[in-house]
PDB file of N, CA and C in Angstrom:
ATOM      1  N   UNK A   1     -13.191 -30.054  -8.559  1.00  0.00           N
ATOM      2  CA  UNK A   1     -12.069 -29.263  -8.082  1.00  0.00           C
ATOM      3  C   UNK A   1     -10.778 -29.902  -8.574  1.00  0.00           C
ATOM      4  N   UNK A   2     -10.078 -29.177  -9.281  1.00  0.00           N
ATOM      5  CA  UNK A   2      -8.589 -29.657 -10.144  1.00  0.00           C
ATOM      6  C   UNK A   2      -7.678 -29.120  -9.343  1.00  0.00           C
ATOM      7  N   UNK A   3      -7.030 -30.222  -8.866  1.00  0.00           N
ATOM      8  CA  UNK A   3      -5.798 -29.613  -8.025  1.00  0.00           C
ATOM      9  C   UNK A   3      -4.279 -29.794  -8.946  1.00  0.00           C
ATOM     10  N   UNK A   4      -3.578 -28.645  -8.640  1.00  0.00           N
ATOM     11  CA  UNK A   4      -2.452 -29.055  -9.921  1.00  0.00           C
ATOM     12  C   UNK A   4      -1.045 -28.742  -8.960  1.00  0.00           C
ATOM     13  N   UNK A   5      -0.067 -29.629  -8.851  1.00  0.00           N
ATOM     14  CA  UNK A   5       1.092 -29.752  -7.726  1.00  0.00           C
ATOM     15  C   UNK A   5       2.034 -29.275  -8.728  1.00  0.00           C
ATOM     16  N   UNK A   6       2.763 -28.122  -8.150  1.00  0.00           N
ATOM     17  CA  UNK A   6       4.179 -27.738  -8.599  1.00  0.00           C
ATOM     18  C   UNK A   6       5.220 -28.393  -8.324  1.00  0.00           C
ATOM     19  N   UNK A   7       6.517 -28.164  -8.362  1.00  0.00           N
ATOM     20  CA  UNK A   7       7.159 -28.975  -7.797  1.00  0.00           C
ATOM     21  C   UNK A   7       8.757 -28.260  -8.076  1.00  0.00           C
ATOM     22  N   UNK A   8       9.614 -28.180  -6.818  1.00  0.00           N
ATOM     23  CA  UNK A   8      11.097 -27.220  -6.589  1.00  0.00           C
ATOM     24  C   UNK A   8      11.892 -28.524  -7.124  1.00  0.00           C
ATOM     25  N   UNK A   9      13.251 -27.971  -7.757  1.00  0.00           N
ATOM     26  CA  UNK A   9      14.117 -29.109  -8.139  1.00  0.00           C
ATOM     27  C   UNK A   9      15.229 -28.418  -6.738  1.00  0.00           C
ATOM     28  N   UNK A  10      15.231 -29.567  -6.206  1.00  0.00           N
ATOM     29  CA  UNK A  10      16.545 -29.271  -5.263  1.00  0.00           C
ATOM     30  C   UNK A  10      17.622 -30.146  -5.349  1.00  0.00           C
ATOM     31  N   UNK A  11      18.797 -30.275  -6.090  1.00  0.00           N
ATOM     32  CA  UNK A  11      19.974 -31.009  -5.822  1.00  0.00           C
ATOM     33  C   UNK A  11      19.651 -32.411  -6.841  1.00  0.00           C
ATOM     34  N   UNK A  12      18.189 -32.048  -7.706  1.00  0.00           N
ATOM     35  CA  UNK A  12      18.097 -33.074  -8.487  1.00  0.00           C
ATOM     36  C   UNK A  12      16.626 -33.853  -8.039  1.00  0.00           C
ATOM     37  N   UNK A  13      16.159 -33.526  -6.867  1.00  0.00           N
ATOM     38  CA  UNK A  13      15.097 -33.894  -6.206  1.00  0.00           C
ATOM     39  C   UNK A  13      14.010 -32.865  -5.927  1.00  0.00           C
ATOM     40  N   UNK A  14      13.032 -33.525  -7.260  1.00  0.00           N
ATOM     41  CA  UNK A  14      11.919 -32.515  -7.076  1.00  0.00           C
ATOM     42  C   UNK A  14      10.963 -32.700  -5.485  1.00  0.00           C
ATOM     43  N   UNK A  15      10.930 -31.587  -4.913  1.00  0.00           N
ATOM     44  CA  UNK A  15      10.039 -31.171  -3.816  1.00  0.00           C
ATOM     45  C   UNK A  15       8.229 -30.899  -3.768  1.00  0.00           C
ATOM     46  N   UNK A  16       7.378 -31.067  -3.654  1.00  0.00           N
ATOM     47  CA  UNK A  16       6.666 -30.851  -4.017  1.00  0.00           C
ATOM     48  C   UNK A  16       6.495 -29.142  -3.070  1.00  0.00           C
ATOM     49  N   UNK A  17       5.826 -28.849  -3.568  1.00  0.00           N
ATOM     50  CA  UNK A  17       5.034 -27.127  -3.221  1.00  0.00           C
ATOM     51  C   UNK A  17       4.099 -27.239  -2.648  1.00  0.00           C
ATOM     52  N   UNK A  18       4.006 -27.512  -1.413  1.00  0.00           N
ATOM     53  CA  UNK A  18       2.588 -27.607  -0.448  1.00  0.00           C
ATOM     54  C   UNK A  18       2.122 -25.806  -0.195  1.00  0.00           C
ATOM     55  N   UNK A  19       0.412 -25.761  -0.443  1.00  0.00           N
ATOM     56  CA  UNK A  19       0.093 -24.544  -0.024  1.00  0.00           C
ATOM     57  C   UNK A  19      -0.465 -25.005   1.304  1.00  0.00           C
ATOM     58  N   UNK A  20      -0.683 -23.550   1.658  1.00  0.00           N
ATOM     59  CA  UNK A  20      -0.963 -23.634   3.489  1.00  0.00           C
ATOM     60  C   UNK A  20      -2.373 -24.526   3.332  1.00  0.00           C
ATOM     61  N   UNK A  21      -2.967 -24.696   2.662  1.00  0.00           N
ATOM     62  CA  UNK A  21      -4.250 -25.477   2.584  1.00  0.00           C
ATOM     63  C   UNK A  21      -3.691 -26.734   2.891  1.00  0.00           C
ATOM     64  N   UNK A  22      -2.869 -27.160   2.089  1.00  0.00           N
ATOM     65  CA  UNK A  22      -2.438 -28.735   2.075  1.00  0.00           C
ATOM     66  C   UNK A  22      -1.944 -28.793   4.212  1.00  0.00           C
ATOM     67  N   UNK A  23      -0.994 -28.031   4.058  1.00  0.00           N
ATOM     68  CA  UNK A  23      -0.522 -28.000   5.453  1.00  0.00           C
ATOM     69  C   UNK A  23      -1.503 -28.308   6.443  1.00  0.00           C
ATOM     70  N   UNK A  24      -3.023 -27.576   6.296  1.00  0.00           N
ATOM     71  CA  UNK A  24      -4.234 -27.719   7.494  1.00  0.00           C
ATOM     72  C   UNK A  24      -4.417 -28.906   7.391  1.00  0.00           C
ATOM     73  N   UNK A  25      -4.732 -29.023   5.848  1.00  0.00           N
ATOM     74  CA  UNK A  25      -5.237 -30.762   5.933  1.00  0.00           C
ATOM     75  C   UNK A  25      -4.287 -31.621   7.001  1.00  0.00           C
ATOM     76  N   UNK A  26      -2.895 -31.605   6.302  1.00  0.00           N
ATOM     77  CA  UNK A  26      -2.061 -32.740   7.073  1.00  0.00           C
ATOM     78  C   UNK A  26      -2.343 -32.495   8.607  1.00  0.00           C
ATOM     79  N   UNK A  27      -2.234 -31.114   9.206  1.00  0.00           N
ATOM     80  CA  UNK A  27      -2.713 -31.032  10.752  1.00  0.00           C
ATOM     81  C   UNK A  27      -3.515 -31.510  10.980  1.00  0.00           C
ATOM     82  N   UNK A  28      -4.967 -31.720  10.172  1.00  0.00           N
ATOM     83  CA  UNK A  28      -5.808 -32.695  10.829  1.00  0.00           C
ATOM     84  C   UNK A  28      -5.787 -33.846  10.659  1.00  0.00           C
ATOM     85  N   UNK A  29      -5.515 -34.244   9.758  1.00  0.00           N
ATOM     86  CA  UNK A  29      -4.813 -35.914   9.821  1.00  0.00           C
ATOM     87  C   UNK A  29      -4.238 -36.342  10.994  1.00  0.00           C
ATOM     88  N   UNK A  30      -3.031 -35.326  11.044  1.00  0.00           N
ATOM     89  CA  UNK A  30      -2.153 -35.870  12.042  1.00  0.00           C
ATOM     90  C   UNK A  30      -3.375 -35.874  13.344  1.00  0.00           C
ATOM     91  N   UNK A  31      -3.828 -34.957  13.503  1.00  0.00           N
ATOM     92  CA  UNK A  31      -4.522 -34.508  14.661  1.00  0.00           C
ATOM     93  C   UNK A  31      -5.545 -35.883  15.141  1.00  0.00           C
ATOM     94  N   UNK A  32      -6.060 -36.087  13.953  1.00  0.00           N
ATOM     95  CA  UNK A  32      -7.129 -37.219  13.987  1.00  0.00           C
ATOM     96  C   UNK A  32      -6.135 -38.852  14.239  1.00  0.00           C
ATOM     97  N   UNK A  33      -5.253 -39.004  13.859  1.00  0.00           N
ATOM     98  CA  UNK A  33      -4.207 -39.928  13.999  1.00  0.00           C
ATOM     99  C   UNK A  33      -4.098 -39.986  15.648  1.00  0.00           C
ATOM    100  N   UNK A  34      -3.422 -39.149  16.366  1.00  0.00           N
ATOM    101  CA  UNK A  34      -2.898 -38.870  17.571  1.00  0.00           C
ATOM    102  C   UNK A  34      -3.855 -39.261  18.157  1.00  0.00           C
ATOM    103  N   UNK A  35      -5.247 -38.613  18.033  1.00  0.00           N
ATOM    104  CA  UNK A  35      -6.696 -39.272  18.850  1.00  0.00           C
ATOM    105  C   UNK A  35      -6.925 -40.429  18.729  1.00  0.00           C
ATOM    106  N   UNK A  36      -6.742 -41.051  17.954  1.00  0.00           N
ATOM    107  CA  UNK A  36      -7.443 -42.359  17.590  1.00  0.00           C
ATOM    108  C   UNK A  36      -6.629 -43.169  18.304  1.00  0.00           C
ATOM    109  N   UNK A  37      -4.709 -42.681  18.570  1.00  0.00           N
ATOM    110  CA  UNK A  37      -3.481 -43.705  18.813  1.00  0.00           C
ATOM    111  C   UNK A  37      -4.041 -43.670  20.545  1.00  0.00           C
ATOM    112  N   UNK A  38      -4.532 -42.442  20.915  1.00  0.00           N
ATOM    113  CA  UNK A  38      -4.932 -42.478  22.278  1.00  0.00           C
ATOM    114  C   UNK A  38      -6.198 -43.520  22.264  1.00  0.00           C
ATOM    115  N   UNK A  39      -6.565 -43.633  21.797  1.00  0.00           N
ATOM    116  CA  UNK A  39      -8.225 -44.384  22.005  1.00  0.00           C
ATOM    117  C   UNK A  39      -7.629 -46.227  21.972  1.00  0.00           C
ATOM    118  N   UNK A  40      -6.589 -46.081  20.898  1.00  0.00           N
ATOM    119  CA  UNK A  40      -6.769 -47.575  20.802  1.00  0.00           C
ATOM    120  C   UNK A  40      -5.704 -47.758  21.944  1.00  0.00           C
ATOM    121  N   UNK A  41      -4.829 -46.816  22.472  1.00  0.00           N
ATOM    122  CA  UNK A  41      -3.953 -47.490  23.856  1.00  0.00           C
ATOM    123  C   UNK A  41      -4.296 -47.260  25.022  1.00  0.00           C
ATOM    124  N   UNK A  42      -5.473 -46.560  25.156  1.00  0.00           N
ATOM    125  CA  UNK A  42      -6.672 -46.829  26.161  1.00  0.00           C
ATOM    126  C   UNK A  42      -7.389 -48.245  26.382  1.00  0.00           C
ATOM    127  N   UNK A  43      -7.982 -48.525  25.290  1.00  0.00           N
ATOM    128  CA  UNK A  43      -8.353 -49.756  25.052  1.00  0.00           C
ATOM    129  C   UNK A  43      -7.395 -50.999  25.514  1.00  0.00           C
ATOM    130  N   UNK A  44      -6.326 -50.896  24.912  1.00  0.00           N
ATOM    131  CA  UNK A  44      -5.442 -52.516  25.211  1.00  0.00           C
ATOM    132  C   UNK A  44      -4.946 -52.488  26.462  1.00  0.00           C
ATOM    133  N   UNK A  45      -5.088 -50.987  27.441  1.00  0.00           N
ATOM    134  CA  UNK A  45      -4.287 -51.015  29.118  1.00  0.00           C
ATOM    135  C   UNK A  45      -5.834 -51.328  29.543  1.00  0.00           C
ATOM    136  N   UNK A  46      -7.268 -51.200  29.065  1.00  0.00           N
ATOM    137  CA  UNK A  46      -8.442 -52.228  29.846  1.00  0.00           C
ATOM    138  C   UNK A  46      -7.733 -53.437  29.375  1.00  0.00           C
ATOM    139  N   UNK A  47      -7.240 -53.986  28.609  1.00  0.00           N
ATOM    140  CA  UNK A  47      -8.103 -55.264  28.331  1.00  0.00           C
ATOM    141  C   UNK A  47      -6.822 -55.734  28.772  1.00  0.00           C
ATOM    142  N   UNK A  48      -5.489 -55.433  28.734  1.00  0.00           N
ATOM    143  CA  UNK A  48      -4.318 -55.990  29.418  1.00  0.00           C
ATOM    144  C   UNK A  48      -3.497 -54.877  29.987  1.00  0.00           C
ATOM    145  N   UNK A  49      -3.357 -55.246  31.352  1.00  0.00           N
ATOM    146  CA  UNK A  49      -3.067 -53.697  31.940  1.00  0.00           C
ATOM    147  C   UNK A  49      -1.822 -53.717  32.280  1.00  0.00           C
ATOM    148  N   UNK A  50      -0.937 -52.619  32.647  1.00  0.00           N
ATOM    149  CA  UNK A  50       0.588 -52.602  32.069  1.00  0.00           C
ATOM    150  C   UNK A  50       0.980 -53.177  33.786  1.00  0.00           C
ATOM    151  N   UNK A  51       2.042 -53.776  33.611  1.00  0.00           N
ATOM    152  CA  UNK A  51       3.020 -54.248  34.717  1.00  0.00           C
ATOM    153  C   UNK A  51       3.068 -53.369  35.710  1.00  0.00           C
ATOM    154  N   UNK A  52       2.800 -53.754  37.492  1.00  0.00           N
ATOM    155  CA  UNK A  52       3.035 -52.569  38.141  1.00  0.00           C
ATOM    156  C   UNK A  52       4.516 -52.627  38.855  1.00  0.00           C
ATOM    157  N   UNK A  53       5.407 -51.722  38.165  1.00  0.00           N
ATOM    158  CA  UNK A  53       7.071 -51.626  38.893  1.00  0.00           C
ATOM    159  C   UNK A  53       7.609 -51.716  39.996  1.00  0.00           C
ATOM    160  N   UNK A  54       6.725 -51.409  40.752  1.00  0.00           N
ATOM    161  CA  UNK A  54       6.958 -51.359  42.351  1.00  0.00           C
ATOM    162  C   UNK A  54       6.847 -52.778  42.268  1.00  0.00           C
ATOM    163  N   UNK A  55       5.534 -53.533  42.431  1.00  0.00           N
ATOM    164  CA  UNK A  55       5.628 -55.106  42.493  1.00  0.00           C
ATOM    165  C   UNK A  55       6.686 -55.576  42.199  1.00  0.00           C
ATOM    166  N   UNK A  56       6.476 -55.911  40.967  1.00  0.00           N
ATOM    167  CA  UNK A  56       7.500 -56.437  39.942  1.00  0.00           C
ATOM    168  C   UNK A  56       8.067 -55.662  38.723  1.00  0.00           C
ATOM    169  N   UNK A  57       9.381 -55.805  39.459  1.00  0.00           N
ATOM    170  CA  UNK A  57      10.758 -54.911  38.621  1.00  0.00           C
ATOM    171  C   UNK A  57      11.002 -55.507  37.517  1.00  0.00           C
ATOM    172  N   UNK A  58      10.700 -56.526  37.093  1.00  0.00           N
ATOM    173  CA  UNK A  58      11.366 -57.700  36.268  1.00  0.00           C
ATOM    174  C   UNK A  58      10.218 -57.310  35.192  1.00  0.00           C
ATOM    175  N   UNK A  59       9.346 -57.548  35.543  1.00  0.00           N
ATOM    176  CA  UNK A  59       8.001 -57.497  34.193  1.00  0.00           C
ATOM    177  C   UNK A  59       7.908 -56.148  33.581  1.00  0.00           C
TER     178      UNK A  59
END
């Protein structure tokens, strides 16, 4: 599969030409990103758990 990128000149700065294909991809990236950022800050509030405010205001 040959993928071939166009590209807009704007103000001297070529843009690239994303088709809506490219766009899904990046949604799932991002999508898969966001899950994973939840998983690993799940993980570090087990293993060190966040300051409780009421206690202590200071920490």
């Amino acid at each position: 599969m040959s993928t071939v990128m166009t590209y807009t000149n704007v103000n001297g700065y070529l843009i690239p030409n994303l088709t809506y294909k490219s766009g899904e991809h990046l949604l799932e990236v991002d999508k898969a990103a966001r899950e994973r950022e939840e998983v690993i800050l799940k993980q570090l509030e087990e293993k060190e758990p966040l300051p409780d405010k009421e206690k202590d205001q200071i920490a």
